[in-house]
Protein backbone atom coordinates (compact mmCIF):
# COMPACT_ATOMS: atom_id res chain seq x y z
CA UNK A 1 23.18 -2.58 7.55
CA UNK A 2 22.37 -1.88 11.44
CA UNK A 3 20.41 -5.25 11.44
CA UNK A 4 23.31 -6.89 10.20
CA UNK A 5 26.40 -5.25 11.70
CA UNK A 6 27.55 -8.52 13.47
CA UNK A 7 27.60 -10.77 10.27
CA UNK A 8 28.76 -7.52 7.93
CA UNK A 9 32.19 -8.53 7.68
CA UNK A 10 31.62 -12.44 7.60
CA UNK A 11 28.73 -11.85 4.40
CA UNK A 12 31.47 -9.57 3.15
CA UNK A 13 34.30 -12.16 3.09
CA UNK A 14 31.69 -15.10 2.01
CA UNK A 15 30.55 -12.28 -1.14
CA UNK A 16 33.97 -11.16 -2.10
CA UNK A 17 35.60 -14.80 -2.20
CA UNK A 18 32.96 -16.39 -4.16
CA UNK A 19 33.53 -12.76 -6.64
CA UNK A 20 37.19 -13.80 -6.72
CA UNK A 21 36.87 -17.33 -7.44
CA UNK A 22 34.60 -17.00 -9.99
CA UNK A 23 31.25 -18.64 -8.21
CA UNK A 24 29.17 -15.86 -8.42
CA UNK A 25 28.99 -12.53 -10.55
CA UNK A 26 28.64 -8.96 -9.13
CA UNK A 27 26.26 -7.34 -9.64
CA UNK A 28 23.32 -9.86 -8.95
CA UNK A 29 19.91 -9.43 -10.54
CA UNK A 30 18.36 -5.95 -10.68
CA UNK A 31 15.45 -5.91 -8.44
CA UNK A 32 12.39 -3.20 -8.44
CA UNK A 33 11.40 -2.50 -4.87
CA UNK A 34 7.84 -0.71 -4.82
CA UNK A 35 6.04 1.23 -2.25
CA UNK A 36 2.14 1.20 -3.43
CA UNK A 37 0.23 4.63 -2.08
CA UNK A 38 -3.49 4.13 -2.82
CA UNK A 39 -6.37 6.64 -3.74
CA UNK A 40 -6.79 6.81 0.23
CA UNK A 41 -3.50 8.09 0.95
CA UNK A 42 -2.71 4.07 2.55
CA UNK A 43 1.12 2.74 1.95
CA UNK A 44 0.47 -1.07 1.40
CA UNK A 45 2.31 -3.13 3.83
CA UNK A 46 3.12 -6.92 2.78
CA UNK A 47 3.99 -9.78 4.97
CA UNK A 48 5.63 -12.06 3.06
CA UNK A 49 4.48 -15.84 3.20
CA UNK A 50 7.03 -18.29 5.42
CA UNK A 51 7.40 -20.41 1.82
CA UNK A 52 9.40 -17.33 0.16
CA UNK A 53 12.96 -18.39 -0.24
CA UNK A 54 14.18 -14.63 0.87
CA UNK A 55 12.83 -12.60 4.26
CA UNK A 56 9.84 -14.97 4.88
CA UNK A 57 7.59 -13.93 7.60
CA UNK A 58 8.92 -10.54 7.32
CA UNK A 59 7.17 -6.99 6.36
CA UNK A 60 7.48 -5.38 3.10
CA UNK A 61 6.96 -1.66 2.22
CA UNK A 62 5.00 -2.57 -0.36
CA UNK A 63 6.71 -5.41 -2.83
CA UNK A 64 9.99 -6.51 -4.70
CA UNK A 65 9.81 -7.79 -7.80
CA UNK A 66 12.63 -9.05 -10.07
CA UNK A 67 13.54 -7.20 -13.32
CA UNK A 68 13.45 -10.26 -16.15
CA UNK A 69 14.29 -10.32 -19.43
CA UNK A 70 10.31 -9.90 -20.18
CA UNK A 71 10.60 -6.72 -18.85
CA UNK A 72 13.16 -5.56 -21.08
CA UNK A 73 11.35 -6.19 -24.15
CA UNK A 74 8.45 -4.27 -23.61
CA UNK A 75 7.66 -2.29 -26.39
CA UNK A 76 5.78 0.44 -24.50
CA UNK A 77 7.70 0.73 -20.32
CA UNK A 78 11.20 1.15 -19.58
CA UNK A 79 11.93 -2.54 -18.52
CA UNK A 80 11.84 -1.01 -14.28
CA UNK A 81 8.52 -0.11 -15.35
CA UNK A 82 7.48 -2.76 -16.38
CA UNK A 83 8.34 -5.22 -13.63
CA UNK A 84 6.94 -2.88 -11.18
CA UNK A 85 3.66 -2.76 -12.76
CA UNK A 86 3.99 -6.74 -13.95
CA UNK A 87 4.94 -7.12 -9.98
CA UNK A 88 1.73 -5.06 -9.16
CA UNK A 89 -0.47 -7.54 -10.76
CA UNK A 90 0.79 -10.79 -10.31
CA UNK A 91 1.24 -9.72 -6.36
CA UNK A 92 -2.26 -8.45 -5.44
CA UNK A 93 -4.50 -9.45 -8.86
CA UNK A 94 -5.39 -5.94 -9.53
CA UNK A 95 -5.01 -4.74 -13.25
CA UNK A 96 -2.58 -1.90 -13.53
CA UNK A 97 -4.00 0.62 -15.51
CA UNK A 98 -4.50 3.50 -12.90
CA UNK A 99 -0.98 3.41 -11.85
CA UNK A 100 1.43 5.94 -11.87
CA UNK A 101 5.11 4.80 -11.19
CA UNK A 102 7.65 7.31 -10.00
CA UNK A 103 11.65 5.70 -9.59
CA UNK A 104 12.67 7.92 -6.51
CA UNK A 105 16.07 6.15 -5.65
CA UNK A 106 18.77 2.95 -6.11
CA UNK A 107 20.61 1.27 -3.73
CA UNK A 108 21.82 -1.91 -2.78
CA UNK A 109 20.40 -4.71 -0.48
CA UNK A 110 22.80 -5.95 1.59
CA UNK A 111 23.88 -8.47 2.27
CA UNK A 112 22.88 -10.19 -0.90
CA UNK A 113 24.85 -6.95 -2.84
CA UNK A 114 21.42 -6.76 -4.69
CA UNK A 115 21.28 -3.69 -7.22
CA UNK A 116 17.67 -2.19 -6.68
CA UNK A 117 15.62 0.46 -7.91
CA UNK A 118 13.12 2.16 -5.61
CA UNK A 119 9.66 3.26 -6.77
CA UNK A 120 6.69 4.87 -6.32
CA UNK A 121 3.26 3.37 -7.64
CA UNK A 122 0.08 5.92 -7.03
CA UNK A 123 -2.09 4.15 -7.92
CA UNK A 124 -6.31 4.33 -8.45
CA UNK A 125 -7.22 1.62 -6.58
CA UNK A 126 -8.43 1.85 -2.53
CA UNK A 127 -6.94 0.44 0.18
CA UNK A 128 -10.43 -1.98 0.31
CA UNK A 129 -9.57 -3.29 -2.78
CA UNK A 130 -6.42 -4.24 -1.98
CA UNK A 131 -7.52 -5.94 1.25
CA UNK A 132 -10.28 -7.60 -0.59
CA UNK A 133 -7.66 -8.66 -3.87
CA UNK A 134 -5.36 -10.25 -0.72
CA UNK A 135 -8.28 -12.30 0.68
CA UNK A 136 -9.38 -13.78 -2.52
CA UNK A 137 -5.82 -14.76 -3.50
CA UNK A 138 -3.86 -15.68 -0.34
CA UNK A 139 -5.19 -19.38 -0.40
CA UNK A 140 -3.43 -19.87 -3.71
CA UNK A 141 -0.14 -22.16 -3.14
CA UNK A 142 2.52 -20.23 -5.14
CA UNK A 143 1.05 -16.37 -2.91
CA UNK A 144 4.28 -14.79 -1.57
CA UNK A 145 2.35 -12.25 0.49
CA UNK A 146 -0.47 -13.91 3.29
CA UNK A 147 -1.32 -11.12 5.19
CA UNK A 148 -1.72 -7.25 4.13
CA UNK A 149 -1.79 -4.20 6.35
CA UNK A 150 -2.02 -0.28 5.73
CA UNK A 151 -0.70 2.46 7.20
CA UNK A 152 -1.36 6.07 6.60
CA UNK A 153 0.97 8.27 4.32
CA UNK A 154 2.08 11.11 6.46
CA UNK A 155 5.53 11.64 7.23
CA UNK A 156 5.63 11.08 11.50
CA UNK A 157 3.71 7.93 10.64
CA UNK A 158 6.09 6.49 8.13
CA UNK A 159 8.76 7.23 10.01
CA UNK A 160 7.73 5.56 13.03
CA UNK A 161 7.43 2.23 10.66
CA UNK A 162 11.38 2.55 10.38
CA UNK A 163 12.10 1.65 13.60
CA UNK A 164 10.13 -1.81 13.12
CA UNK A 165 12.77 -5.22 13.52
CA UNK A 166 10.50 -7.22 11.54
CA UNK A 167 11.17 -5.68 8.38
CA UNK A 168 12.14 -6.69 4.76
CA UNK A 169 15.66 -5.41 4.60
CA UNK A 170 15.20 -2.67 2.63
CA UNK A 171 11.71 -1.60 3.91
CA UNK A 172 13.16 0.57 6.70
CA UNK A 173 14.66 2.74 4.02
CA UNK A 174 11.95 2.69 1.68
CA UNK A 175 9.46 4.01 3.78
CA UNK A 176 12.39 6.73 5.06
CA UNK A 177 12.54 7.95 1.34
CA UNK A 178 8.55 8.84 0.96
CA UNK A 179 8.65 10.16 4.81
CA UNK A 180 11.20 12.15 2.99
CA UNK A 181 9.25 13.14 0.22
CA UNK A 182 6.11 13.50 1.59
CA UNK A 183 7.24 16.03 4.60
């Protein structure tokens, strides 16, 4: 909300007329917002390709993903389960199997009034494999992510990320809550 102080209460009349006329519905679609922690004790950073229709260019702590209605008929995750883990592959080609997802929190992204859920994945895989995943796939047209970046998961670290301007707007808290939880 800092980022956006100076448009909050333009975005807030722009959101709450469209509510009252009818153009739009509140709540919007339920998002999952991940933050990957590898077998190396690495928290995935994202940059998210300039052709994304929502915070192009910017940083993600690790990656959103939408909940569909896929998602809710899976017969074996909770559907904000299984986006994150659906999310996990189709964003880096890496199966899923050795992940562990955690929901830590739920907020909302303004200004979009986005309903999210926060998560943790732990997941098998090395922070190598990720970088090597990203290479292979970020020539592919439709990648949302072309460049991937690491930084170690220890609380004065993460929190330092915080204080980045270039981030996904919900990154900054993200990475707050596992500073949080890891220290």
């Amino acid at each position: 909300m800092r980022r956006h102080a100076s448009h909050l209460r333009e975005n807030a009349d722009k959101i709450l007329s469209a509510w009252l006329s009818g153009d739009t519905n509140i709540p919007g679609i339920i998002s999952i917002h991940c933050i990957i922690v590898t077998r190396d004790r690495k928290v995935v950073e994202t940059r998210r390709a300039a052709g994304t229709l929502y915070a192009a260019g910017r940083w993600s702590i690790s990656f959103e993903e939408q909940v569909t209605t896929a998602d809710f008929q899976s017969e074996i995750h909770d559907a904000a389960t299984a986006a994150a883990l659906r999310g996990f592959t189709e964003e880096f080609g890496l199966l899923a199997e050795g992940c562990r997802i955690r929901i830590i929190s739920a907020v909302v992204e303004f200004p979009i009034i986005n309903p999210v859920l926060v998560a943790i994945i732990e997941t098998d895989e090395t922070s190598e494999a990720f970088r090597r995943s990203t290479d292979c796939n970020s020539s592919a047209d439709s990648a949302e992510i072309d460049e991937i970046n690491f930084v170690d998961a220890l609380p004065d670290l993460l929190q330092a990320e915080t204080e980045r301007t270039d981030l996904h707007p919900t990154s900054a808290i993200r990475v707050s809550m596992l500073s949080r939880l890891l220290g």
